[in-house]
PDB file of N, CA and C in Angstrom:
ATOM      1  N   UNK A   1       4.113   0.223 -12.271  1.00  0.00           N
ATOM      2  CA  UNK A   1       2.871  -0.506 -12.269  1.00  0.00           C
ATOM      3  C   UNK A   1       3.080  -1.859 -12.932  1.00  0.00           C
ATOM      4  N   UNK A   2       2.495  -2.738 -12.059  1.00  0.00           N
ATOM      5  CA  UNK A   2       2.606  -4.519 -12.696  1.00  0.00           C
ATOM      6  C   UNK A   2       1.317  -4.748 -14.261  1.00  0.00           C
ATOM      7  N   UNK A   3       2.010  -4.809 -15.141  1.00  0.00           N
ATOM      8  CA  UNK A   3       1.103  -5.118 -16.410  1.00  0.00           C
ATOM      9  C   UNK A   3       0.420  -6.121 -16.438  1.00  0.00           C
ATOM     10  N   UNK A   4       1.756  -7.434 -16.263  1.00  0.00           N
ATOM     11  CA  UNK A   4       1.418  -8.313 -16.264  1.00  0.00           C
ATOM     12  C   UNK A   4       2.262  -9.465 -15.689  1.00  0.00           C
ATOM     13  N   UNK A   5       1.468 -10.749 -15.001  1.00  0.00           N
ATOM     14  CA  UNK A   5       2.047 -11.367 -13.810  1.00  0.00           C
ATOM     15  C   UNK A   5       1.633 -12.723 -14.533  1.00  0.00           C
ATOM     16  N   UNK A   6       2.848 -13.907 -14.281  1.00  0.00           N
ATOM     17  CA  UNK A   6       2.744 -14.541 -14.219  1.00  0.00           C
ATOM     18  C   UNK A   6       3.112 -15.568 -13.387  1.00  0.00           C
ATOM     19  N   UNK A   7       2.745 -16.305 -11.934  1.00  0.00           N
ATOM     20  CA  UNK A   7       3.682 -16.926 -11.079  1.00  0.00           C
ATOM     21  C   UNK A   7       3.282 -18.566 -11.465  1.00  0.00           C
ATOM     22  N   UNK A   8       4.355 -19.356 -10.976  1.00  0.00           N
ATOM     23  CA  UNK A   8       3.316 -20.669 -10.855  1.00  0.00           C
ATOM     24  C   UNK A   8       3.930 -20.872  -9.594  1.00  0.00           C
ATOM     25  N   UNK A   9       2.693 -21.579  -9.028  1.00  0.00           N
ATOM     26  CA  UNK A   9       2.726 -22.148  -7.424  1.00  0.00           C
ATOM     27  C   UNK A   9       3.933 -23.011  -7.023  1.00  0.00           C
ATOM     28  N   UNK A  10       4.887 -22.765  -6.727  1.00  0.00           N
ATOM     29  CA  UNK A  10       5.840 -23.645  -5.887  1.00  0.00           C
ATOM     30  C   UNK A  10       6.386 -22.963  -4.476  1.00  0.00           C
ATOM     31  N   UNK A  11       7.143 -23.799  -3.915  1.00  0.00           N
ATOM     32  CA  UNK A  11       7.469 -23.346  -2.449  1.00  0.00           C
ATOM     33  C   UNK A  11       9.460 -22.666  -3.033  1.00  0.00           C
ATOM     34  N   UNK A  12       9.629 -21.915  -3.087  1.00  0.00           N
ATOM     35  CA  UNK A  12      10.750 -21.650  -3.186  1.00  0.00           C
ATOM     36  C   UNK A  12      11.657 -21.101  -2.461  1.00  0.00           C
ATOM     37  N   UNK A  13      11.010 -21.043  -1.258  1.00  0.00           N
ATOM     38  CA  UNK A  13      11.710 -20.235   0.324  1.00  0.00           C
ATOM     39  C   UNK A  13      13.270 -21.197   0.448  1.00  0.00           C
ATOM     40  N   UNK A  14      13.985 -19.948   0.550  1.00  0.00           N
ATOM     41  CA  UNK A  14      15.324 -20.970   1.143  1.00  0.00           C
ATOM     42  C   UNK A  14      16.563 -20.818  -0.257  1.00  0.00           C
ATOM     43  N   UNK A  15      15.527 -20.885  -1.662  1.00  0.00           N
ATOM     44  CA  UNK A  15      16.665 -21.433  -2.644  1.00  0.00           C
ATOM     45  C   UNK A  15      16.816 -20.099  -3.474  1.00  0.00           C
ATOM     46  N   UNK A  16      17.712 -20.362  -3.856  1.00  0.00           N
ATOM     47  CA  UNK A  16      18.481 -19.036  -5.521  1.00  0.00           C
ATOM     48  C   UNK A  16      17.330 -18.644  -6.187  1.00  0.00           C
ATOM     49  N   UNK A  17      17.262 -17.800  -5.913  1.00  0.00           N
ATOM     50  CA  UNK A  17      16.603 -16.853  -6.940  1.00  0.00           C
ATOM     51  C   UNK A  17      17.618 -16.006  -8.082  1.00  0.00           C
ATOM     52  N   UNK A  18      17.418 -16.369  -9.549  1.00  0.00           N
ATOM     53  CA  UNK A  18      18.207 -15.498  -9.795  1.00  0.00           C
ATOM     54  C   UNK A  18      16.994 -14.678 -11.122  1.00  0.00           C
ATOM     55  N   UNK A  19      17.686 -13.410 -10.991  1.00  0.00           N
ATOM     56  CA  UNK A  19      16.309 -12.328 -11.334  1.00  0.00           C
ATOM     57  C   UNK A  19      16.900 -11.616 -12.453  1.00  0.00           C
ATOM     58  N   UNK A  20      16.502 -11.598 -13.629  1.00  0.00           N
ATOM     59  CA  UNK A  20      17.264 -10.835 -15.089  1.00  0.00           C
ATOM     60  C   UNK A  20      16.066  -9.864 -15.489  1.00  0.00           C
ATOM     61  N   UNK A  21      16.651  -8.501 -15.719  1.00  0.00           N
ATOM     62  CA  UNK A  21      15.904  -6.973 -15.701  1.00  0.00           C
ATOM     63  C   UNK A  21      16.091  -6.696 -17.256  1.00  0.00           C
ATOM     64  N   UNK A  22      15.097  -6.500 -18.103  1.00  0.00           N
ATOM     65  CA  UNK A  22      15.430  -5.920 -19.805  1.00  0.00           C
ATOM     66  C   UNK A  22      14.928  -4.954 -19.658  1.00  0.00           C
ATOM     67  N   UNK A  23      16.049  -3.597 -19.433  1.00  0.00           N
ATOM     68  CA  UNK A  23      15.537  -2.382 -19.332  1.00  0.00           C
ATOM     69  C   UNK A  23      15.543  -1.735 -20.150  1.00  0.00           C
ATOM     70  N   UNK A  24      14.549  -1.040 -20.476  1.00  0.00           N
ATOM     71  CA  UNK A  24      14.402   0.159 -21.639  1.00  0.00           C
ATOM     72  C   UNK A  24      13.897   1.182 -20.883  1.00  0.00           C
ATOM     73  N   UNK A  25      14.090   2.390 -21.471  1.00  0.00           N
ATOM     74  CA  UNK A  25      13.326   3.613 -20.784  1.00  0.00           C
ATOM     75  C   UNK A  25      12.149   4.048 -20.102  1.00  0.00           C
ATOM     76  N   UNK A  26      11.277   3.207 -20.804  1.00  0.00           N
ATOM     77  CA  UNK A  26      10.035   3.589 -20.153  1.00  0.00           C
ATOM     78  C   UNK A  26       9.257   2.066 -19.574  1.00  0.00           C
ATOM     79  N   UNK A  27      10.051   1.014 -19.657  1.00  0.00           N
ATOM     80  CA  UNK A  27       9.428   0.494 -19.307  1.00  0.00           C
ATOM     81  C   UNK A  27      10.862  -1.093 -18.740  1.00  0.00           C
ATOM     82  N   UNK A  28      10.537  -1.619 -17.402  1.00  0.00           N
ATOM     83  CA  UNK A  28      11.318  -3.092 -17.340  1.00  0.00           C
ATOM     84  C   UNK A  28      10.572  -3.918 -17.582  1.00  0.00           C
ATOM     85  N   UNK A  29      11.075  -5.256 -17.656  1.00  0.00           N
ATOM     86  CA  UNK A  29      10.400  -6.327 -17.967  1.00  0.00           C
ATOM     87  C   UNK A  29      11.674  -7.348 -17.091  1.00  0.00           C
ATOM     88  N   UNK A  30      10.571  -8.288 -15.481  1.00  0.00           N
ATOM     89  CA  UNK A  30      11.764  -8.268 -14.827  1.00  0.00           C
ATOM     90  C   UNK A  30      10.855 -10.041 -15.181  1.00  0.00           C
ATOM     91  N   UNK A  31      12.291 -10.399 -14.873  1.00  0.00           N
ATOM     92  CA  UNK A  31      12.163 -12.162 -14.936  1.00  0.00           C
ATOM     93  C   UNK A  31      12.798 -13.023 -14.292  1.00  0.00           C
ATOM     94  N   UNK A  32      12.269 -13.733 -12.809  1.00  0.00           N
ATOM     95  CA  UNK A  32      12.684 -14.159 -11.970  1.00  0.00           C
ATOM     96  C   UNK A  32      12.507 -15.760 -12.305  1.00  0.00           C
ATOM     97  N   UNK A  33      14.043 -16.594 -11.435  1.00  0.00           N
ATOM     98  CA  UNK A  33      13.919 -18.234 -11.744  1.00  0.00           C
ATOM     99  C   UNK A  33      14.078 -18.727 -10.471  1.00  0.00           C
ATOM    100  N   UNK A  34      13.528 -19.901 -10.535  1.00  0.00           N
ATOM    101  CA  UNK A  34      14.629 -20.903  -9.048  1.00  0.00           C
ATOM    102  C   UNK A  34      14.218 -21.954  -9.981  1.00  0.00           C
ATOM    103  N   UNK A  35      15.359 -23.008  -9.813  1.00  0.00           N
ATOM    104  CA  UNK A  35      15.823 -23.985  -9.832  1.00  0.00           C
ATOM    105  C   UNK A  35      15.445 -24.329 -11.612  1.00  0.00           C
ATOM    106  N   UNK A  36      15.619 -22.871 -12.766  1.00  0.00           N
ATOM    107  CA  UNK A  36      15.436 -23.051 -13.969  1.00  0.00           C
ATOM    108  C   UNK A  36      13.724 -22.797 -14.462  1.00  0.00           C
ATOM    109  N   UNK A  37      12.683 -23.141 -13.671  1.00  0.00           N
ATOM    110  CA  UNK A  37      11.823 -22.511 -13.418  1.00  0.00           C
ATOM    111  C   UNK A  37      11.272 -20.865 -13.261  1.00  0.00           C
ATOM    112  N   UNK A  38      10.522 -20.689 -14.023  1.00  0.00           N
ATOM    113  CA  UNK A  38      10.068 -19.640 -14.189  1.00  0.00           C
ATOM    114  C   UNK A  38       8.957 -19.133 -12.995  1.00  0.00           C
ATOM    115  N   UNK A  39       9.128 -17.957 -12.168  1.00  0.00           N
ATOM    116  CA  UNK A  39       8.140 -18.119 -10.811  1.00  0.00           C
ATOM    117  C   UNK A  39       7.588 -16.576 -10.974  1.00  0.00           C
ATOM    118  N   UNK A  40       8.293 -15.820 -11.840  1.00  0.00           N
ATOM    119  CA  UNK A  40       7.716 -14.648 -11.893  1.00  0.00           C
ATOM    120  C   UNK A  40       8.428 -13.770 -13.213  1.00  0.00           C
ATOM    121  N   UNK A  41       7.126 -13.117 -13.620  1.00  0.00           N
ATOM    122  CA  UNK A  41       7.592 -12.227 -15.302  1.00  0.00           C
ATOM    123  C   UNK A  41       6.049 -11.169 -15.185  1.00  0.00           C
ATOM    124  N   UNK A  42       7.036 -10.199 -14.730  1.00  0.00           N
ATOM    125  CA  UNK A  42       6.037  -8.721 -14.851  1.00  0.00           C
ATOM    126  C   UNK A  42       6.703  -7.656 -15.733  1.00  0.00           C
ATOM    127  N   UNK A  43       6.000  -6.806 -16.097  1.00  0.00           N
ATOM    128  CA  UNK A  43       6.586  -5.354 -16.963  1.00  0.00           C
ATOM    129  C   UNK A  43       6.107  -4.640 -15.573  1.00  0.00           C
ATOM    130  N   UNK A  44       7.428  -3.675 -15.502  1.00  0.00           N
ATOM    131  CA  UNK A  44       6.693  -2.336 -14.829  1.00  0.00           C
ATOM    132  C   UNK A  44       6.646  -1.258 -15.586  1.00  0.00           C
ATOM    133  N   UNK A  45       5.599  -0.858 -15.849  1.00  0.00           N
ATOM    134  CA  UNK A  45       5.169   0.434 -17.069  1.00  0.00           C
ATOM    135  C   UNK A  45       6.021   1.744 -16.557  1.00  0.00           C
ATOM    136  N   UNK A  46       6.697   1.697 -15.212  1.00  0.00           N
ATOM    137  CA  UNK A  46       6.508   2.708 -14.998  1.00  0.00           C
ATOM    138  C   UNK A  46       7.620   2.715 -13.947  1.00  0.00           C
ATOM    139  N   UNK A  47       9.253   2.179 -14.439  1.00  0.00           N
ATOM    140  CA  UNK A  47       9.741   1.405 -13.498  1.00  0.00           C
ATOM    141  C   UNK A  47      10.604   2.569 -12.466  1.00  0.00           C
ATOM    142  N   UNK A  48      10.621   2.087 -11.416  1.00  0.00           N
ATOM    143  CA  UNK A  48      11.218   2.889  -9.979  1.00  0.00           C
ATOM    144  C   UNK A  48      12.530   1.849  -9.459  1.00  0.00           C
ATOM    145  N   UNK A  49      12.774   1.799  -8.180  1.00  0.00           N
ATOM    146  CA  UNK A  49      13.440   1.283  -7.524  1.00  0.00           C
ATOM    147  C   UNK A  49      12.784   0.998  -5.909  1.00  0.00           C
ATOM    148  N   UNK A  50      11.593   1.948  -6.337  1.00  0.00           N
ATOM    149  CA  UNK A  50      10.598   1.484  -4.807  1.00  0.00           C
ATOM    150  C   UNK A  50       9.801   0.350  -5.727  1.00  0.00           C
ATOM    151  N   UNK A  51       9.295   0.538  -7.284  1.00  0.00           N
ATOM    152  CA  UNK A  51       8.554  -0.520  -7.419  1.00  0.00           C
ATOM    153  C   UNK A  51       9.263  -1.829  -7.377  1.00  0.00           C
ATOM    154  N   UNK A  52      10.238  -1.734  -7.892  1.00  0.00           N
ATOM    155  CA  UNK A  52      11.575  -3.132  -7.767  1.00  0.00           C
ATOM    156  C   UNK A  52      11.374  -3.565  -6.792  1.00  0.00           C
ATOM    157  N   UNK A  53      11.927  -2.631  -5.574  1.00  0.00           N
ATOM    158  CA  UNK A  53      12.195  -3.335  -4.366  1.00  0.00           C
ATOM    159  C   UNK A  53      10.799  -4.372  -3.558  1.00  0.00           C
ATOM    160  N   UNK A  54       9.248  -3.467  -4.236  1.00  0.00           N
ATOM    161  CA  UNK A  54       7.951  -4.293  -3.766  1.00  0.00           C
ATOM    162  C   UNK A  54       8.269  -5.792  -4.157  1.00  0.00           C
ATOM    163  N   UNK A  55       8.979  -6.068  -5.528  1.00  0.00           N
ATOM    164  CA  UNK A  55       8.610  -7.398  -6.271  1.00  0.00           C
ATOM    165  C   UNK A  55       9.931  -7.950  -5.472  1.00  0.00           C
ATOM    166  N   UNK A  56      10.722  -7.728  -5.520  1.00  0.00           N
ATOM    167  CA  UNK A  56      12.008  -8.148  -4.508  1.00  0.00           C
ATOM    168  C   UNK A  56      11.213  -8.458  -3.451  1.00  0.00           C
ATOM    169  N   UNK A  57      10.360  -8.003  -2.628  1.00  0.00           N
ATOM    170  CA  UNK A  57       9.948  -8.035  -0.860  1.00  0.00           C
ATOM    171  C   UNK A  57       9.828  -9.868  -0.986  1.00  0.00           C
ATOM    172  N   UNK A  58       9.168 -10.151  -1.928  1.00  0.00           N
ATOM    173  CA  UNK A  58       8.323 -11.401  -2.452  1.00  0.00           C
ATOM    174  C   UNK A  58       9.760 -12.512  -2.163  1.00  0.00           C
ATOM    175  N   UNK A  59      10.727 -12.398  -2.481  1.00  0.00           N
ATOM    176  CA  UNK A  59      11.760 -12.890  -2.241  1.00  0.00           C
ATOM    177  C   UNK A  59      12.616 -12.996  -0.995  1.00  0.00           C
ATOM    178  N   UNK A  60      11.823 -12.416   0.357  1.00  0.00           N
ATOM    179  CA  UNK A  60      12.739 -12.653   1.506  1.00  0.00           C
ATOM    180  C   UNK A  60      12.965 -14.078   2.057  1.00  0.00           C
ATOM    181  N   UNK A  61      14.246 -13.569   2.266  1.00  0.00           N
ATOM    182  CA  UNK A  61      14.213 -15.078   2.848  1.00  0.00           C
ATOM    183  C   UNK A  61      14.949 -15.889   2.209  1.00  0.00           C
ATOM    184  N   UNK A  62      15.379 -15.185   0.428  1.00  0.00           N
ATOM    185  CA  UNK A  62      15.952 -16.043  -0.254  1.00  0.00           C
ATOM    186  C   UNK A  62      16.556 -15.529  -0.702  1.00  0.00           C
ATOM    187  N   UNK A  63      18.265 -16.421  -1.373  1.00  0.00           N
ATOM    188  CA  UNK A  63      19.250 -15.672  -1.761  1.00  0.00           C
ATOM    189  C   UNK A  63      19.526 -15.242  -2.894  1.00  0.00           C
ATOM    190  N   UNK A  64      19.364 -13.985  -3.688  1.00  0.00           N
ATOM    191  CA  UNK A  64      18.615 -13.523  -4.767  1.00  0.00           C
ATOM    192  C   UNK A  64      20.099 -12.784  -5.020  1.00  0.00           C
ATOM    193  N   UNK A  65      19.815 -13.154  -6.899  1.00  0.00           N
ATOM    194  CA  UNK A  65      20.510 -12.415  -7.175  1.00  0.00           C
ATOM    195  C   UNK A  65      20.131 -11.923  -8.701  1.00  0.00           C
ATOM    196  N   UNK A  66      21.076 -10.956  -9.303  1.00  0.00           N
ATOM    197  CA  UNK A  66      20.206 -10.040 -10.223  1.00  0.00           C
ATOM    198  C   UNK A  66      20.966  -9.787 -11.146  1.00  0.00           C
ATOM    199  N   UNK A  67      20.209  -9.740 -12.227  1.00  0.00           N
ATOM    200  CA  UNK A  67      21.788  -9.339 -13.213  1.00  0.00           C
ATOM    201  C   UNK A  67      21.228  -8.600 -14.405  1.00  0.00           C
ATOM    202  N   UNK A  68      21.503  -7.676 -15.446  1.00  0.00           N
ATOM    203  CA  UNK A  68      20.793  -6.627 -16.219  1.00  0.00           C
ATOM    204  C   UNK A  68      21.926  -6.151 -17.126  1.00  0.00           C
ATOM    205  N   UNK A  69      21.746  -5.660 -18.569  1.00  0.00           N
ATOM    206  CA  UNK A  69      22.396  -5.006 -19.687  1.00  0.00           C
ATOM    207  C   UNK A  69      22.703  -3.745 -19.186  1.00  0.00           C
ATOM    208  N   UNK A  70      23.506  -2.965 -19.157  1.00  0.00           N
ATOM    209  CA  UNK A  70      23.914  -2.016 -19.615  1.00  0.00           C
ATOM    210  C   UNK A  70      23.364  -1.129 -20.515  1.00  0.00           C
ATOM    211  N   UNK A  71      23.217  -0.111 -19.980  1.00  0.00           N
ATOM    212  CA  UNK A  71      21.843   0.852 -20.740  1.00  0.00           C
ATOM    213  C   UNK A  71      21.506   2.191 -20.383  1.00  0.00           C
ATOM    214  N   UNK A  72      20.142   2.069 -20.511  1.00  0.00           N
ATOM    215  CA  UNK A  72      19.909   3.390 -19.766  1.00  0.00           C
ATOM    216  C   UNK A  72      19.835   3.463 -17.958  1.00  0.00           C
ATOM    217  N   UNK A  73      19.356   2.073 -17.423  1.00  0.00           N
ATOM    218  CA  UNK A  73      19.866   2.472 -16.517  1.00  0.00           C
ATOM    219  C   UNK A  73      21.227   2.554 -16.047  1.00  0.00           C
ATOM    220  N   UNK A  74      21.786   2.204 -16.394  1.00  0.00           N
ATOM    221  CA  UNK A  74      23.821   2.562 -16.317  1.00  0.00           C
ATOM    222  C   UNK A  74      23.807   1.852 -14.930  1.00  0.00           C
ATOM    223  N   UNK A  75      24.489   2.383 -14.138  1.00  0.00           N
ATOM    224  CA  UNK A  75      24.701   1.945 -12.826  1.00  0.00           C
ATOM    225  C   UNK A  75      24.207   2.361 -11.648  1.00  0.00           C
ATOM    226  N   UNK A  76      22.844   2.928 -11.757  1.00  0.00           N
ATOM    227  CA  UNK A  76      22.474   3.494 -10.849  1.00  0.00           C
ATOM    228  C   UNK A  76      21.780   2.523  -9.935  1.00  0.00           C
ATOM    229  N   UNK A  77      20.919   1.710 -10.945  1.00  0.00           N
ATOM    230  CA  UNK A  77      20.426   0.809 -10.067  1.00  0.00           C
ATOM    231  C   UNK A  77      21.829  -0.707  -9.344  1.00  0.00           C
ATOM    232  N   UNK A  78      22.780  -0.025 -10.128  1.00  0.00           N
ATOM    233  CA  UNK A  78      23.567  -1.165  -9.350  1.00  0.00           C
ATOM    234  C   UNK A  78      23.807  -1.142  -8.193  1.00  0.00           C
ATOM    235  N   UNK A  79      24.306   0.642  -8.082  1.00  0.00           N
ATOM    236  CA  UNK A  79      24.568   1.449  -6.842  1.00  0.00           C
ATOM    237  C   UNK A  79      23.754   1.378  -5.402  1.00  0.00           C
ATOM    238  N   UNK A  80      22.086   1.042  -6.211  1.00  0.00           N
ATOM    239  CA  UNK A  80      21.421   0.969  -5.291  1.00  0.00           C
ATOM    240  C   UNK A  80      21.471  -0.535  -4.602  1.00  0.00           C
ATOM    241  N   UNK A  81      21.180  -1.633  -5.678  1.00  0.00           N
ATOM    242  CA  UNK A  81      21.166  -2.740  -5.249  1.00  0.00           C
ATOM    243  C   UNK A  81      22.242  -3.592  -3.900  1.00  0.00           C
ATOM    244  N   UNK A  82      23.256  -3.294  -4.329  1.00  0.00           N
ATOM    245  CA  UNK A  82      24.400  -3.490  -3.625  1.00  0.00           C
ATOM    246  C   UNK A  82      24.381  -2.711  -2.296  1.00  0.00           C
ATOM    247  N   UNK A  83      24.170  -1.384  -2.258  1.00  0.00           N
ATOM    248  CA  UNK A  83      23.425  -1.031  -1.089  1.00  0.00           C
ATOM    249  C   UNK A  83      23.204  -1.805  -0.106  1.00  0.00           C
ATOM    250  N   UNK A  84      21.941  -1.939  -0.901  1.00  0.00           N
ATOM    251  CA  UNK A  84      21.043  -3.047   0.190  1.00  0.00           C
ATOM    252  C   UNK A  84      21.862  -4.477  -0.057  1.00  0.00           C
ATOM    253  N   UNK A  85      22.428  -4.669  -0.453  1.00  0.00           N
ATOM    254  CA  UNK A  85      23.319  -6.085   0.010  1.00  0.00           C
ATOM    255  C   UNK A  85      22.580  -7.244  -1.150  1.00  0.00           C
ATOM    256  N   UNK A  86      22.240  -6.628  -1.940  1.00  0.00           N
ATOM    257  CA  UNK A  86      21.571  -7.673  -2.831  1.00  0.00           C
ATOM    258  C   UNK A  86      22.997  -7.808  -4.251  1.00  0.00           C
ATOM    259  N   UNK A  87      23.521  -9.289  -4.645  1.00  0.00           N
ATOM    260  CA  UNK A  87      24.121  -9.607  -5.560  1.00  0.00           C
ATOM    261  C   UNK A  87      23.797  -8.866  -7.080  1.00  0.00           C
ATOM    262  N   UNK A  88      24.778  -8.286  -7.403  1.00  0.00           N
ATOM    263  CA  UNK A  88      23.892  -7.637  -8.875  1.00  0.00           C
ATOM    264  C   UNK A  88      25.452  -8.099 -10.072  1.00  0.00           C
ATOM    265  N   UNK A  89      25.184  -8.122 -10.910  1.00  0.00           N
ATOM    266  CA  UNK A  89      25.832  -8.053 -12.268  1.00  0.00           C
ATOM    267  C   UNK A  89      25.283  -7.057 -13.078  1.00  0.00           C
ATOM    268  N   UNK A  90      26.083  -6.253 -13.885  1.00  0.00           N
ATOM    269  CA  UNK A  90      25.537  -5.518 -14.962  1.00  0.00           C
ATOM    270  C   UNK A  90      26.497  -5.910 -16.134  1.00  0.00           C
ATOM    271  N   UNK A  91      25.740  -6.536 -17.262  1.00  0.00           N
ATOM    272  CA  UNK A  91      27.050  -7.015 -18.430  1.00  0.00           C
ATOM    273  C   UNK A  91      26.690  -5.898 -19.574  1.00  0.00           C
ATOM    274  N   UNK A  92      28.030  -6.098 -20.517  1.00  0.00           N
ATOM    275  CA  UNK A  92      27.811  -5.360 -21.496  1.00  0.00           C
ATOM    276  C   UNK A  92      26.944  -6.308 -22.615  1.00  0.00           C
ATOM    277  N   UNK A  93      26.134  -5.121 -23.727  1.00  0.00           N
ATOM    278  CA  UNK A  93      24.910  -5.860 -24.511  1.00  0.00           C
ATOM    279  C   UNK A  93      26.299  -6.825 -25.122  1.00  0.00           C
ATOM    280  N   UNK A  94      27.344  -7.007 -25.348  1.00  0.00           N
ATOM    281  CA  UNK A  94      27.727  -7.730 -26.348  1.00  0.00           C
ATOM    282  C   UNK A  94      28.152  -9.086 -25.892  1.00  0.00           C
ATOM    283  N   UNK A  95      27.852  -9.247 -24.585  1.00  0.00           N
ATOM    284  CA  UNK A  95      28.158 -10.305 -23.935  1.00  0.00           C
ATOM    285  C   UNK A  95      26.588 -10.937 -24.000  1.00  0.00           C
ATOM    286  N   UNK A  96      25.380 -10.701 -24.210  1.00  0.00           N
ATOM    287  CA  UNK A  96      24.513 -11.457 -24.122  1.00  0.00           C
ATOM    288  C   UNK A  96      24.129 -12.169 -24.918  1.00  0.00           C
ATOM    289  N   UNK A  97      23.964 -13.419 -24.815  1.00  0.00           N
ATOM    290  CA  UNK A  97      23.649 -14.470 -26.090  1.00  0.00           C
ATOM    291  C   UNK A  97      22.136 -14.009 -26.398  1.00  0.00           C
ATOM    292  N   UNK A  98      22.440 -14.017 -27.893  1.00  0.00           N
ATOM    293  CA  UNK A  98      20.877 -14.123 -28.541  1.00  0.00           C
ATOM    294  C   UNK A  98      20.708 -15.519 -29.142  1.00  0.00           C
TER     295      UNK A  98
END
């Protein structure tokens, strides 16, 4: 379930999307950019890989890519992503700048 949404209006069809996931157990918090711009930041209370893929739909058309800590979801959602042909990274927490 979307908590909370924030988009701002631009045309971004065509360009990089790149999409960073802070997963914890019960809940993601996904955060999408183009061109350094911020175009989308939702929590899913309640996160799936069918709800992912809804907020992904929003992105056809464009070449998206995704990248997420190492965690609890491990690699499952990598497994899936790649699947479907979508770019993914999964880094370890000690590689992420704070």
């Amino acid at each position: 379930m979307v908590s909370k949404l924030e988009r701002t209006r631009m045309n971004f069809t065509g360009k990089m999307v790149s999409i960073g996931i802070d997963m914890h157990k019960h809940s993601w918090r996904i955060t999408a950019l183009v061109e350094g711009d911020v175009v989308l930041a939702v929590t899913l209370g309640r996160p799936s890989y069918e709800s992912f893929k809804k907020i992904l739909a929003q992105f056809k058309g464009n070449y998206v890519r995704i990248a997420y800590e190492a965690g609890p979801g491990g690699f499952h959602l990598y497994d899936r992503l790649t699947a479907d042909g979508i770019e993914c990274i999964v880094t370890p927490p000690s590689l992420i700048p704070t």
